[in-house]
PDB file of N, CA and C in Angstrom:
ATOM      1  N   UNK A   1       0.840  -1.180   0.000  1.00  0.00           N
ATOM      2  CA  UNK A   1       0.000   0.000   0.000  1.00  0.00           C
ATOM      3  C   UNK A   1       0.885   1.244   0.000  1.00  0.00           C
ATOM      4  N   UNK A   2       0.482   2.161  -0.752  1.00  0.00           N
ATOM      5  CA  UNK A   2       1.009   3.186  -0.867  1.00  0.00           C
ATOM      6  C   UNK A   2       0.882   4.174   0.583  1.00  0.00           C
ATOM      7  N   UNK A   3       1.967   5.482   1.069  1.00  0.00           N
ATOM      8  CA  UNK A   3       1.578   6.057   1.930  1.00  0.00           C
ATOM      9  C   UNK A   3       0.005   7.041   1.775  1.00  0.00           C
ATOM     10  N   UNK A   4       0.490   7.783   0.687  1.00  0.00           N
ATOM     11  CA  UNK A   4      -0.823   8.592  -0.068  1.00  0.00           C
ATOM     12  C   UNK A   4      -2.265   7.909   0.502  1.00  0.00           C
ATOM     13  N   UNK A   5      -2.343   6.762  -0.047  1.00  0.00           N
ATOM     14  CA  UNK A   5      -3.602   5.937   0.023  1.00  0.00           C
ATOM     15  C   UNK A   5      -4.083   5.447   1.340  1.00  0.00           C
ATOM     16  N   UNK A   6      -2.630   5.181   2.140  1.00  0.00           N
ATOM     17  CA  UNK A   6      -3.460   5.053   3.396  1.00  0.00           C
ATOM     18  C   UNK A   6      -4.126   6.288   4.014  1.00  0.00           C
ATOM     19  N   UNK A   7      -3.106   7.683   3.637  1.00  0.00           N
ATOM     20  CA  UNK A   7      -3.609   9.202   4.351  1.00  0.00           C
ATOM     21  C   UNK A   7      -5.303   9.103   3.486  1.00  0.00           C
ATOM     22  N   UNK A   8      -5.526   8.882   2.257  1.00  0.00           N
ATOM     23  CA  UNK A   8      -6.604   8.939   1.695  1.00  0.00           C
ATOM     24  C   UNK A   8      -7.281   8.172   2.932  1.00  0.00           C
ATOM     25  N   UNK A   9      -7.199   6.825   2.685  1.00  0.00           N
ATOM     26  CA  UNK A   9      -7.835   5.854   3.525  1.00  0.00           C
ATOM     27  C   UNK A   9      -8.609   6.060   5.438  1.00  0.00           C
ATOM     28  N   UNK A  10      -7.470   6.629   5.760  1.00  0.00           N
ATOM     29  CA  UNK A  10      -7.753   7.036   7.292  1.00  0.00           C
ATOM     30  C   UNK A  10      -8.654   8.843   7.058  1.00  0.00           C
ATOM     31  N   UNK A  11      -8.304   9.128   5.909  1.00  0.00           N
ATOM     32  CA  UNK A  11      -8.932  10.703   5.994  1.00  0.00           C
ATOM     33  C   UNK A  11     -10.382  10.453   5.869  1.00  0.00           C
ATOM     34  N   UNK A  12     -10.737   9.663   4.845  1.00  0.00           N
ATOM     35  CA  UNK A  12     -11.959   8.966   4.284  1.00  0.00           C
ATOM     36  C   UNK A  12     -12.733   8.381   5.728  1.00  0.00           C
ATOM     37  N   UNK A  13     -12.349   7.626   6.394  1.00  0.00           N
ATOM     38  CA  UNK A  13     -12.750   6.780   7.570  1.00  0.00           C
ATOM     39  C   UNK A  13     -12.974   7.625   8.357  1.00  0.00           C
ATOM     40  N   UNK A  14     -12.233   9.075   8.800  1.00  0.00           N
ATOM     41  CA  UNK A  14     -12.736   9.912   9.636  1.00  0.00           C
ATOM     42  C   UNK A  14     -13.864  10.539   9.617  1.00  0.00           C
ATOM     43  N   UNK A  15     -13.962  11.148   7.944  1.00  0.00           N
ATOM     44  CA  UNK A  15     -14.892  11.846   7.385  1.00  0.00           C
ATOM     45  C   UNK A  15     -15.958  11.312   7.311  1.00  0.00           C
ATOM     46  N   UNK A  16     -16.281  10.231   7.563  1.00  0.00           N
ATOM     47  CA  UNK A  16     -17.383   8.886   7.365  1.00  0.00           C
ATOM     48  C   UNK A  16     -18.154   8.400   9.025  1.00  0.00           C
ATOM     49  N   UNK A  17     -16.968   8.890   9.677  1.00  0.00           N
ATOM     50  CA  UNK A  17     -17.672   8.625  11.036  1.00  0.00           C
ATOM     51  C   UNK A  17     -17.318   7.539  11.860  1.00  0.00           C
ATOM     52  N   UNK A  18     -16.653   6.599  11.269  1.00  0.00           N
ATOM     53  CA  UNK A  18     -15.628   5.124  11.698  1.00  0.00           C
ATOM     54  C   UNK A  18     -15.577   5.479  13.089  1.00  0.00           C
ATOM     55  N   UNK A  19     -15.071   6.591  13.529  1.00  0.00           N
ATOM     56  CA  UNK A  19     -14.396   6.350  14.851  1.00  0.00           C
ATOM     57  C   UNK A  19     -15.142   7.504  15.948  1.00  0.00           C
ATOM     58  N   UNK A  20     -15.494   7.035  16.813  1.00  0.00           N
ATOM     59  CA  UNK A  20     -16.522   8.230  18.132  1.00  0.00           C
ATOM     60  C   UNK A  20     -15.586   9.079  18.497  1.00  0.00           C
ATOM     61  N   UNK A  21     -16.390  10.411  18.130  1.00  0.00           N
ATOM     62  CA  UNK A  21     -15.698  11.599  18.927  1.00  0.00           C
ATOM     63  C   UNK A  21     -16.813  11.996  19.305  1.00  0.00           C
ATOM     64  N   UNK A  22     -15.660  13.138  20.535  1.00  0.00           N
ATOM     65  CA  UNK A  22     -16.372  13.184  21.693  1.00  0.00           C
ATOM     66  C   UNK A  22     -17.445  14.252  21.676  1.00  0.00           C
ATOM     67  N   UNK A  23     -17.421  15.524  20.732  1.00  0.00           N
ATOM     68  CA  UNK A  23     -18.456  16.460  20.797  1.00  0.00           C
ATOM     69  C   UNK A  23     -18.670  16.611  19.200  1.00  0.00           C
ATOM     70  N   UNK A  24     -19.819  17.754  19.605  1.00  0.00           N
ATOM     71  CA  UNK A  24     -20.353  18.268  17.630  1.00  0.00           C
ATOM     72  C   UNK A  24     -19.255  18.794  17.202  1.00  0.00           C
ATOM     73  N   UNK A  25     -18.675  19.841  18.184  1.00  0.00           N
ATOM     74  CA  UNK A  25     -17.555  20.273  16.893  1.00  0.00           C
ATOM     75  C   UNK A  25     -16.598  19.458  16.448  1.00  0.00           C
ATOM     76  N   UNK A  26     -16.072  18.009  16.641  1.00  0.00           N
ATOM     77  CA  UNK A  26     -15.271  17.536  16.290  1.00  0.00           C
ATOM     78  C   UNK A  26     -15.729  16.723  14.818  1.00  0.00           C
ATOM     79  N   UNK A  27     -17.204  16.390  15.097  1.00  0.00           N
ATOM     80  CA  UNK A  27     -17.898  15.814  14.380  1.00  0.00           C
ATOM     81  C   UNK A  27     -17.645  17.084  13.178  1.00  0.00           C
ATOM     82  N   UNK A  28     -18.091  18.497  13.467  1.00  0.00           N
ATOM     83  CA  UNK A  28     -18.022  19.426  12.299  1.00  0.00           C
ATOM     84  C   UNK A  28     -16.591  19.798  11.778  1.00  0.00           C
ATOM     85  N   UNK A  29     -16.028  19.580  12.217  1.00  0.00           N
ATOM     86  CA  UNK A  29     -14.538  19.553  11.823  1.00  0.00           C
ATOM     87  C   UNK A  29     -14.347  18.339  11.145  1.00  0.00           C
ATOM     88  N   UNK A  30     -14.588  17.586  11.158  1.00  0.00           N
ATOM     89  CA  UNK A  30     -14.051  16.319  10.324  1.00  0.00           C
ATOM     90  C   UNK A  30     -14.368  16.496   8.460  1.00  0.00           C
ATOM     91  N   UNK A  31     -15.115  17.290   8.670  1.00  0.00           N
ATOM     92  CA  UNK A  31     -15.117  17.916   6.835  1.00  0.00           C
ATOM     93  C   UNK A  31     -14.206  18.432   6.739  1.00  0.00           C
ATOM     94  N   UNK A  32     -13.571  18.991   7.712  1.00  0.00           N
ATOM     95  CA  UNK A  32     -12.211  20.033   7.400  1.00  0.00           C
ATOM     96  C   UNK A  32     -11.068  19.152   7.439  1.00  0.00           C
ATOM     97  N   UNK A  33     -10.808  18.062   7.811  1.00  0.00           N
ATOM     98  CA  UNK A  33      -9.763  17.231   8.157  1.00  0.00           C
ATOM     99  C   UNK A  33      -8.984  17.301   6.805  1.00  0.00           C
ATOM    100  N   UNK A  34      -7.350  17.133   6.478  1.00  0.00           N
ATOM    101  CA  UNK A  34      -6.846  16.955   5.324  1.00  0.00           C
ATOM    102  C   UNK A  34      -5.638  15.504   6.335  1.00  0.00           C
ATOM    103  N   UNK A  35      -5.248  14.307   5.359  1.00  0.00           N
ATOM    104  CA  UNK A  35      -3.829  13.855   5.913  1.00  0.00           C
ATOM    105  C   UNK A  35      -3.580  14.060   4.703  1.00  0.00           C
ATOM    106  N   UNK A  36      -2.075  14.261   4.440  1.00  0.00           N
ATOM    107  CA  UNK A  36      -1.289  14.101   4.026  1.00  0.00           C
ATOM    108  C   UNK A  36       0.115  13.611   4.052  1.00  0.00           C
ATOM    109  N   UNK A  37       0.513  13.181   2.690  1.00  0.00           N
ATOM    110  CA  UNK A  37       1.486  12.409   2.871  1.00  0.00           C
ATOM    111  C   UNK A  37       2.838  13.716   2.599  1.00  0.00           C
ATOM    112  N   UNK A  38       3.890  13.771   3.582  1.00  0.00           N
ATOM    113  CA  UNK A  38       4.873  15.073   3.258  1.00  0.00           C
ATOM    114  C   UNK A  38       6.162  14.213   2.832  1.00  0.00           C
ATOM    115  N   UNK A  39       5.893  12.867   2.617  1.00  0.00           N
ATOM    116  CA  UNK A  39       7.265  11.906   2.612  1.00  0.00           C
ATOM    117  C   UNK A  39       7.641  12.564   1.441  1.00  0.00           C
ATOM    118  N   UNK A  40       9.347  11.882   1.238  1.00  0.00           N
ATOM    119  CA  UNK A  40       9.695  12.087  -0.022  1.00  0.00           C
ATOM    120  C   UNK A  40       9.289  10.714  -0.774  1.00  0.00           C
ATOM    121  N   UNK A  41       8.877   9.848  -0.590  1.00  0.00           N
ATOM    122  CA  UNK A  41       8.530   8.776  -1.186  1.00  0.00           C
ATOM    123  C   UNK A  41       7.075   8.145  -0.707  1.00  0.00           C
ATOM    124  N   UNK A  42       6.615   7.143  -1.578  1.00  0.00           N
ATOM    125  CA  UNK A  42       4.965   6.343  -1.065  1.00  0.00           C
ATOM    126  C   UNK A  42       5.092   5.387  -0.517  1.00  0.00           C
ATOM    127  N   UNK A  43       7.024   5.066  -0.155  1.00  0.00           N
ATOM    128  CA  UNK A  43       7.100   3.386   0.081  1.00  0.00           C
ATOM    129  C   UNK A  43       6.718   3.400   1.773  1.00  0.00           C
ATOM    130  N   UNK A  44       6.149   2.555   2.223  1.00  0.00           N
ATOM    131  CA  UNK A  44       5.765   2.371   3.782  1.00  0.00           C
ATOM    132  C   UNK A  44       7.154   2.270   4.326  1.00  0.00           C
ATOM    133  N   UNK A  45       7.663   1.466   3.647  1.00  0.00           N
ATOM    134  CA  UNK A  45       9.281   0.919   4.244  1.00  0.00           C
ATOM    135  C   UNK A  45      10.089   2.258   4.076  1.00  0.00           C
ATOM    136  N   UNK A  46      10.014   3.545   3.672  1.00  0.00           N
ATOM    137  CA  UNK A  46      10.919   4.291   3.718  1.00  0.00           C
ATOM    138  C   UNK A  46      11.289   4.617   4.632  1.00  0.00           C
ATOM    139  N   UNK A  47      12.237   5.096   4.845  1.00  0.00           N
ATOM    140  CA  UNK A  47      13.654   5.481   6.353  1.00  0.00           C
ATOM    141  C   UNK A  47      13.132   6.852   6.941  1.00  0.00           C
ATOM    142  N   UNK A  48      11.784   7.914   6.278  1.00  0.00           N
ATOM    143  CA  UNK A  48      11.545   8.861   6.528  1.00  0.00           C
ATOM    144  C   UNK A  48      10.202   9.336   6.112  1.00  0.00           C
ATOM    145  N   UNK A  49       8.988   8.402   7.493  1.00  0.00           N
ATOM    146  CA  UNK A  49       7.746   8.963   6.542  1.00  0.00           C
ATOM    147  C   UNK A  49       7.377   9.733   7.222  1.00  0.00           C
ATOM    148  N   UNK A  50       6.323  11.093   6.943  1.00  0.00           N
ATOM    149  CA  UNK A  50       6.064  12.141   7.633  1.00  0.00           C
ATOM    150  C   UNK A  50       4.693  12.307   6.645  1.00  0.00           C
ATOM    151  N   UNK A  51       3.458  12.365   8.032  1.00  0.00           N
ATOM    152  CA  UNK A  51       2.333  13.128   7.771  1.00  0.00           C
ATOM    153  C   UNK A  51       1.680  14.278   8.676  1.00  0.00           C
ATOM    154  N   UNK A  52       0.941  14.748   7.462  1.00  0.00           N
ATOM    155  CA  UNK A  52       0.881  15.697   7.841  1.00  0.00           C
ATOM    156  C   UNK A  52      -1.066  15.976   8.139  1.00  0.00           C
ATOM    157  N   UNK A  53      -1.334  16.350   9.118  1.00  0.00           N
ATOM    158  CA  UNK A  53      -2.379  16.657   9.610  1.00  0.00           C
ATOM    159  C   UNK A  53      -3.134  17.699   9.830  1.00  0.00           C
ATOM    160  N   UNK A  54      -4.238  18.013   8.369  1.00  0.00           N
ATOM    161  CA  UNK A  54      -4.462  19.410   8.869  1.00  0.00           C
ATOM    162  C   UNK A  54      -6.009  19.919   9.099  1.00  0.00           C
ATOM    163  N   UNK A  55      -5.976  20.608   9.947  1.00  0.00           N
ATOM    164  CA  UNK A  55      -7.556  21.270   9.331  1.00  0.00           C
ATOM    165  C   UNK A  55      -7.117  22.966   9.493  1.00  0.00           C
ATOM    166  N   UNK A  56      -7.491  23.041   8.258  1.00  0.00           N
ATOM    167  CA  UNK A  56      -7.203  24.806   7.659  1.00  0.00           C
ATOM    168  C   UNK A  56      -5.870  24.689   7.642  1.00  0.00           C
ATOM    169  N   UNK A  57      -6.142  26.215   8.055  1.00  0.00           N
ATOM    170  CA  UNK A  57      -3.982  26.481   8.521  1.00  0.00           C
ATOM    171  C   UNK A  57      -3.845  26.017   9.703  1.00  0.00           C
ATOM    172  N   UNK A  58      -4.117  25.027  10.317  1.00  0.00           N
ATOM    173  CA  UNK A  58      -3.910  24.577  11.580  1.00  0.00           C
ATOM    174  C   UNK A  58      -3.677  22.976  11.279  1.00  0.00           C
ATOM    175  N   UNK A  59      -1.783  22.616  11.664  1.00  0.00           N
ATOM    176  CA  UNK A  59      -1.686  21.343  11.547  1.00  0.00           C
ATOM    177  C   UNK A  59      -0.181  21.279  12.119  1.00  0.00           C
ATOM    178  N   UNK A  60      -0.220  19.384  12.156  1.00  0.00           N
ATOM    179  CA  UNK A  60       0.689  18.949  12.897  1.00  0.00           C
ATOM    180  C   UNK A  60       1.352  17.970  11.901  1.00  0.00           C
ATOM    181  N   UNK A  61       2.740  17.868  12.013  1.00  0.00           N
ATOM    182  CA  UNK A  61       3.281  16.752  11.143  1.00  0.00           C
ATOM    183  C   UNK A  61       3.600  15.899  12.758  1.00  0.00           C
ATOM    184  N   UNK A  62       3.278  14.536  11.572  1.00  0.00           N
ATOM    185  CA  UNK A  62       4.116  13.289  12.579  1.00  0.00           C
ATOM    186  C   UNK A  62       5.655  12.615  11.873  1.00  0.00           C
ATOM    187  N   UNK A  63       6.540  12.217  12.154  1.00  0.00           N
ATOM    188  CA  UNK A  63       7.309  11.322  11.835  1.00  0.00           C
ATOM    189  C   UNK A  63       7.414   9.846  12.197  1.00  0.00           C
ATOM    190  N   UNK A  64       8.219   8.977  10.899  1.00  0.00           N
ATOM    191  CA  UNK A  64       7.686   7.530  11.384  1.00  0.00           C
ATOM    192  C   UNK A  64       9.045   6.941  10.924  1.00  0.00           C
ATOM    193  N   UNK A  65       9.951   5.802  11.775  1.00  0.00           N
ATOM    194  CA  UNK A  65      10.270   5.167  10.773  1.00  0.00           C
ATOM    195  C   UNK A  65       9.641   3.899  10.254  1.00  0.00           C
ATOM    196  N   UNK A  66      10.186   3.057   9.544  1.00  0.00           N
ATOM    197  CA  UNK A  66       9.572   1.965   8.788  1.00  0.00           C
ATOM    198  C   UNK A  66       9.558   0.558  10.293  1.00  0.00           C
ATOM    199  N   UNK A  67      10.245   0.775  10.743  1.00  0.00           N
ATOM    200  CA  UNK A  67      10.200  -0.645  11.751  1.00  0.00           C
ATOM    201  C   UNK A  67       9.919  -0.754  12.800  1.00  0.00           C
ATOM    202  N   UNK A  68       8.582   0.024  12.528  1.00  0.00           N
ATOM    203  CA  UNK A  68       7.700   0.142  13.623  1.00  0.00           C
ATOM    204  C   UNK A  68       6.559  -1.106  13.423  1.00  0.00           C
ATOM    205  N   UNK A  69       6.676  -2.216  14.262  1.00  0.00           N
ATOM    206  CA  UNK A  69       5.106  -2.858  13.819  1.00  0.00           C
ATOM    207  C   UNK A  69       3.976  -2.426  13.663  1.00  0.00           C
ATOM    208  N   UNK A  70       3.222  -3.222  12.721  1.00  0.00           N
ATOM    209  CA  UNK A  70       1.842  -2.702  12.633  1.00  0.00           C
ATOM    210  C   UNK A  70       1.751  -0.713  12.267  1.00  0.00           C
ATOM    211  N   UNK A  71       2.977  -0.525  11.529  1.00  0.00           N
ATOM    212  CA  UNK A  71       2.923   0.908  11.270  1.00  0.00           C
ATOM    213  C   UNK A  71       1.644   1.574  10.623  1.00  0.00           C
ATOM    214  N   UNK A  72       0.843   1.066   9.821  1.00  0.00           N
ATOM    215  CA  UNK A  72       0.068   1.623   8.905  1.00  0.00           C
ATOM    216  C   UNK A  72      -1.293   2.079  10.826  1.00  0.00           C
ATOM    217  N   UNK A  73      -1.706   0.633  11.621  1.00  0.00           N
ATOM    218  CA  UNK A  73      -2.356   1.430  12.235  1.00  0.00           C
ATOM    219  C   UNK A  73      -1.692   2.157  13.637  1.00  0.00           C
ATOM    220  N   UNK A  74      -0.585   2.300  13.564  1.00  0.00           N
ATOM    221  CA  UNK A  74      -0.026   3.402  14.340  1.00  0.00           C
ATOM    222  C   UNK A  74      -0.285   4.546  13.980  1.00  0.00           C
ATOM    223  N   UNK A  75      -0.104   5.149  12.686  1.00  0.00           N
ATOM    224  CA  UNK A  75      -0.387   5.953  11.664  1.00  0.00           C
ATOM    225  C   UNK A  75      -1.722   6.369  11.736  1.00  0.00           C
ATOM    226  N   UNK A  76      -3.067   5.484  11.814  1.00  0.00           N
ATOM    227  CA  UNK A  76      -4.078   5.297  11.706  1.00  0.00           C
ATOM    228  C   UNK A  76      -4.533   6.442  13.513  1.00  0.00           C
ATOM    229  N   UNK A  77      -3.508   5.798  14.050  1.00  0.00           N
ATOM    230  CA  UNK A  77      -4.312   6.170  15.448  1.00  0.00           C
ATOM    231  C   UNK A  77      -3.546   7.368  16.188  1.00  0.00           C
ATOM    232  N   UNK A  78      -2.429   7.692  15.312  1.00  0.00           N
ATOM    233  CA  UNK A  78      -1.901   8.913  15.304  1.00  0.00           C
ATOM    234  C   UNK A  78      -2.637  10.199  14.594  1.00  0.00           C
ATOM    235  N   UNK A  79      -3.156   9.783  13.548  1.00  0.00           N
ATOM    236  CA  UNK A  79      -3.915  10.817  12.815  1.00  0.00           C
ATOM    237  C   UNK A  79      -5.284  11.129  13.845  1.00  0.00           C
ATOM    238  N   UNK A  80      -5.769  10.251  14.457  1.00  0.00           N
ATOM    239  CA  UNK A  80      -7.312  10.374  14.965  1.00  0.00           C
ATOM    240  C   UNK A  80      -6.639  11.215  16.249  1.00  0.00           C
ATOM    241  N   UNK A  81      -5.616  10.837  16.955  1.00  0.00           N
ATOM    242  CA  UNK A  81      -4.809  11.709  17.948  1.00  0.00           C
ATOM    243  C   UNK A  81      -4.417  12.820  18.064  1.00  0.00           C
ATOM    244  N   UNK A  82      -4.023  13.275  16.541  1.00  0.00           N
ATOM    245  CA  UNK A  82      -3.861  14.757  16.078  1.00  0.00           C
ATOM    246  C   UNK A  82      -4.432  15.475  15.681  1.00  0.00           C
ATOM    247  N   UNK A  83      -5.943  14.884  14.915  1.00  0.00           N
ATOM    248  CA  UNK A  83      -7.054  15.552  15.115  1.00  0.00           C
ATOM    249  C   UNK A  83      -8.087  15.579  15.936  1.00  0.00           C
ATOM    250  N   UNK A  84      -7.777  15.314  17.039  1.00  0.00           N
ATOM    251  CA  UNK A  84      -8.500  15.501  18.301  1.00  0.00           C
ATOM    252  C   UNK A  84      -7.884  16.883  18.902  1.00  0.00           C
ATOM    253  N   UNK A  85      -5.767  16.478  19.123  1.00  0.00           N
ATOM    254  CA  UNK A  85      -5.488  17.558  19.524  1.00  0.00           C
ATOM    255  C   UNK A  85      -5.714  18.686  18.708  1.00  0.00           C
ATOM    256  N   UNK A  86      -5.921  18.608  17.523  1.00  0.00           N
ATOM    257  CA  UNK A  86      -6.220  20.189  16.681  1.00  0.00           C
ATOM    258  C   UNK A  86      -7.218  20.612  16.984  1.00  0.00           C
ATOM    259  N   UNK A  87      -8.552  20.001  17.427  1.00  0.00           N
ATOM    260  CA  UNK A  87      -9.964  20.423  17.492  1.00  0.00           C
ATOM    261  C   UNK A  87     -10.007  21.017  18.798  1.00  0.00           C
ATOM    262  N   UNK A  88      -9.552  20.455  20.120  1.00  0.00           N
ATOM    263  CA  UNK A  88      -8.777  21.076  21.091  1.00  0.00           C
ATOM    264  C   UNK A  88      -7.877  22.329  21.131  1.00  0.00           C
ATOM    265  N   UNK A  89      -7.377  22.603  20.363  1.00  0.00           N
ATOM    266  CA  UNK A  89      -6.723  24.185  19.541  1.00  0.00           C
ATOM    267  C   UNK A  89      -7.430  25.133  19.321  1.00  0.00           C
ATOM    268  N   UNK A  90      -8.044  24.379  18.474  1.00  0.00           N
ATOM    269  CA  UNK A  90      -9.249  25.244  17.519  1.00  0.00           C
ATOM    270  C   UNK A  90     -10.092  25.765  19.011  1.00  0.00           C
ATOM    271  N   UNK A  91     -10.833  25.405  19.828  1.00  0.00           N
ATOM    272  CA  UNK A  91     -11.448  25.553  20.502  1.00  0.00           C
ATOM    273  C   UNK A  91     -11.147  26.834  21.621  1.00  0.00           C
ATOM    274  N   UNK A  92      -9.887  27.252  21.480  1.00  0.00           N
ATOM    275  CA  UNK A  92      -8.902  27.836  22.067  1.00  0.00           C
ATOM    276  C   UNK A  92      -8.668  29.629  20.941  1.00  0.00           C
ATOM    277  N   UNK A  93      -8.789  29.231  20.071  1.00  0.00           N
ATOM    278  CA  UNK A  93      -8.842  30.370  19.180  1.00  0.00           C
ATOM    279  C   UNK A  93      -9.938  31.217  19.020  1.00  0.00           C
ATOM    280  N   UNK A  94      -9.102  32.133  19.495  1.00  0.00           N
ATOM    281  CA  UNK A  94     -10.462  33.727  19.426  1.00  0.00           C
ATOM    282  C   UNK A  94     -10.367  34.641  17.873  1.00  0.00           C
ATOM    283  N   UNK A  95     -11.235  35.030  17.407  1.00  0.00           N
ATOM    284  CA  UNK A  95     -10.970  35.770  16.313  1.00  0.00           C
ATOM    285  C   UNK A  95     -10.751  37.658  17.273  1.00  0.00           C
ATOM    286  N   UNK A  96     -10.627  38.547  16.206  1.00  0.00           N
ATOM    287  CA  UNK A  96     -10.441  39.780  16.840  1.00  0.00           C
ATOM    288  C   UNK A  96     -11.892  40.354  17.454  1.00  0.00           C
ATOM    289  N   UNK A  97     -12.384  39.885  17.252  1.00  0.00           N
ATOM    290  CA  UNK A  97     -13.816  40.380  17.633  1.00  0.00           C
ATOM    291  C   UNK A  97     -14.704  39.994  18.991  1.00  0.00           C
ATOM    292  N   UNK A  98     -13.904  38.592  19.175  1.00  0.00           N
ATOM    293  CA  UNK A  98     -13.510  38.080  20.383  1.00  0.00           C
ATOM    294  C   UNK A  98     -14.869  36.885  20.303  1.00  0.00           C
ATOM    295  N   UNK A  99     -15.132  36.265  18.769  1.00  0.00           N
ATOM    296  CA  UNK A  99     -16.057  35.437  18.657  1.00  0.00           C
ATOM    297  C   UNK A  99     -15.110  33.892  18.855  1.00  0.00           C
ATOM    298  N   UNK A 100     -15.635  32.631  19.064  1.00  0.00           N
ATOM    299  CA  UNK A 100     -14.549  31.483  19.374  1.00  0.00           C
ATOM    300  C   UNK A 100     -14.683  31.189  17.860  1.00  0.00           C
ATOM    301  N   UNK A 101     -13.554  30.720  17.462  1.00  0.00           N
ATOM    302  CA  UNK A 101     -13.281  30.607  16.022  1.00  0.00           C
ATOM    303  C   UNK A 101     -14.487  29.216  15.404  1.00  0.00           C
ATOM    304  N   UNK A 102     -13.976  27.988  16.149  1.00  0.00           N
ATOM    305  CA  UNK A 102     -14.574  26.840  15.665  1.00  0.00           C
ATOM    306  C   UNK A 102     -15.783  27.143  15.618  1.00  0.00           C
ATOM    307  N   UNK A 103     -16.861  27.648  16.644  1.00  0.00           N
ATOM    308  CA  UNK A 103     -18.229  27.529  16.642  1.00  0.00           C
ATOM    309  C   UNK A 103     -18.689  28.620  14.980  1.00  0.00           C
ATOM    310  N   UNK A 104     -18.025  29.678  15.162  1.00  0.00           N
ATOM    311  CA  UNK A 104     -18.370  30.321  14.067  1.00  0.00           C
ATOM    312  C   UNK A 104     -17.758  30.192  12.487  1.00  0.00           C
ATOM    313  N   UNK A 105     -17.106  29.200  12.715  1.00  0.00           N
ATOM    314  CA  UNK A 105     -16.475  28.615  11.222  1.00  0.00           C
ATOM    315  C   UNK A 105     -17.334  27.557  10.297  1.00  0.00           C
ATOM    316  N   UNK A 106     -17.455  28.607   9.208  1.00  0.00           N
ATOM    317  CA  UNK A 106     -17.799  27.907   8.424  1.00  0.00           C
ATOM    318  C   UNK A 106     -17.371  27.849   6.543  1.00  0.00           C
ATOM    319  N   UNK A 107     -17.381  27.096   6.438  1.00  0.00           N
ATOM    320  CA  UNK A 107     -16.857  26.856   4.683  1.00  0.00           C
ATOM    321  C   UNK A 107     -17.563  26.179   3.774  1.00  0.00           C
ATOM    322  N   UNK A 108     -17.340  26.609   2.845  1.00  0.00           N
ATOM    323  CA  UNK A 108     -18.327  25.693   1.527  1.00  0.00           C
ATOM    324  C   UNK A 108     -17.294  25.080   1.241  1.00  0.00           C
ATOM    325  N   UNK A 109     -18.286  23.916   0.556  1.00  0.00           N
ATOM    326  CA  UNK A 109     -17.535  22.422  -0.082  1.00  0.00           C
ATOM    327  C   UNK A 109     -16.243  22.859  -1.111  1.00  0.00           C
ATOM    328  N   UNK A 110     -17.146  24.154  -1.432  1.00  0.00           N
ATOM    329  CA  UNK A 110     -16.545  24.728  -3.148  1.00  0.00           C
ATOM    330  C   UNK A 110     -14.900  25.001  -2.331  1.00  0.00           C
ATOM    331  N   UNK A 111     -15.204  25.913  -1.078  1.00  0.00           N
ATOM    332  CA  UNK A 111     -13.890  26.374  -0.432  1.00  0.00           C
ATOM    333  C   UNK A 111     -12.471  25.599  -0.256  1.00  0.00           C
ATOM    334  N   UNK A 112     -13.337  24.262   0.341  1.00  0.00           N
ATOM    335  CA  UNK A 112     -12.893  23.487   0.952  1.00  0.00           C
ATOM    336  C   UNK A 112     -11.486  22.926  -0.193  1.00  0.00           C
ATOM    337  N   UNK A 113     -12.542  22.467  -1.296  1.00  0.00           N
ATOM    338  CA  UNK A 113     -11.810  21.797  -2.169  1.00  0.00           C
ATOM    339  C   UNK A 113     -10.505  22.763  -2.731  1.00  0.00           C
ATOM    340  N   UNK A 114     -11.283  23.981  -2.791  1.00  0.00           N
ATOM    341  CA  UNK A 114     -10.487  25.176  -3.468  1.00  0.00           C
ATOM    342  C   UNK A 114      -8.746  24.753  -2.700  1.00  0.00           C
ATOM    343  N   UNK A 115      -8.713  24.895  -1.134  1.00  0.00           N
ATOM    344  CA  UNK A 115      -7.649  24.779  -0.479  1.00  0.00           C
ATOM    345  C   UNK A 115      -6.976  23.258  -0.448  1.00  0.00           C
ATOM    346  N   UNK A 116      -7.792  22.398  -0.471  1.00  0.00           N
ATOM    347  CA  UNK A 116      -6.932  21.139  -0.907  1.00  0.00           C
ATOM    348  C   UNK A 116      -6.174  20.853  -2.692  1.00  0.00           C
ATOM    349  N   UNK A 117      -6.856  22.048  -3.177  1.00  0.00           N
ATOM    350  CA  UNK A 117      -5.952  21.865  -4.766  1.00  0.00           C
ATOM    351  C   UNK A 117      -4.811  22.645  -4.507  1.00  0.00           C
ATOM    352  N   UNK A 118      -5.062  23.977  -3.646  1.00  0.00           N
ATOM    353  CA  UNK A 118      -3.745  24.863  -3.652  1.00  0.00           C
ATOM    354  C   UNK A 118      -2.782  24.340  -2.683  1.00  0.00           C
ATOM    355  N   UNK A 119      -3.356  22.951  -1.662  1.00  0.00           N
ATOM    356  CA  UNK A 119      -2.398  22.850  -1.137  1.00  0.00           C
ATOM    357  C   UNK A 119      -1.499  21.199  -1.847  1.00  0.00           C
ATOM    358  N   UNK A 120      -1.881  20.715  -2.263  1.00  0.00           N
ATOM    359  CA  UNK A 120      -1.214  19.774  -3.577  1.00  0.00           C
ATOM    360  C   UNK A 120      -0.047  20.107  -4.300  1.00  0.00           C
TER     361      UNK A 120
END
């Protein structure tokens, strides 16, 4: 399996609902979720994989090496880990107006996509 495909794979599974979180906004954030793969390569076995976890401009890279067992769901349960801690962030962010960011965020699909092409 490619790295790409698993970030597809676990991004897909989030967005779908696979796994219980704990409030609505996490639930409404999960449209916003992006993984990505920042490796220089797709091989699982590479000496240097790094994803990247985002929602908006708000994200976390992980690093991995290859000889880690069972890496793909380490990976798997690292991503659901880092977007928990981001939604936890988010929750924390005030705009200037002094509204809480997450509750009042919102984006169209059109947006959404717009920022996953520019960020490709």
């Amino acid at each position: 399996m490619k790295i790409s495909e698993l970030c597809k794979m676990i991004e897909d599974s989030i967005h779908s609902g696979k796994y219980p979180l704990q409030d609505k906004q996490q639930k409404h954030l999960t449209n916003l979720l992006e993984v990505i793969n920042r490796s220089d390569s797709e091989d699982l076995k590479s000496s240097d994989i790094k994803i990247e976890i985002r929602i908006q401009n708000l994200y976390t890279i992980n690093n991995y090496v290859p000889n880690i067992q069972h890496l793909p769901g380490v990976i798997e349960t690292d991503v659901l880990d880092s977007f928990k801690m981001l939604c936890r962030r988010l929750e924390k962010v005030v705009d200037k107006a002094g509204n809480s960011y997450p509750r009042d965020m919102t984006m169209s699909t059109e947006r959404l996509h717009k920022n996953k092409e520019q960020n490709s």
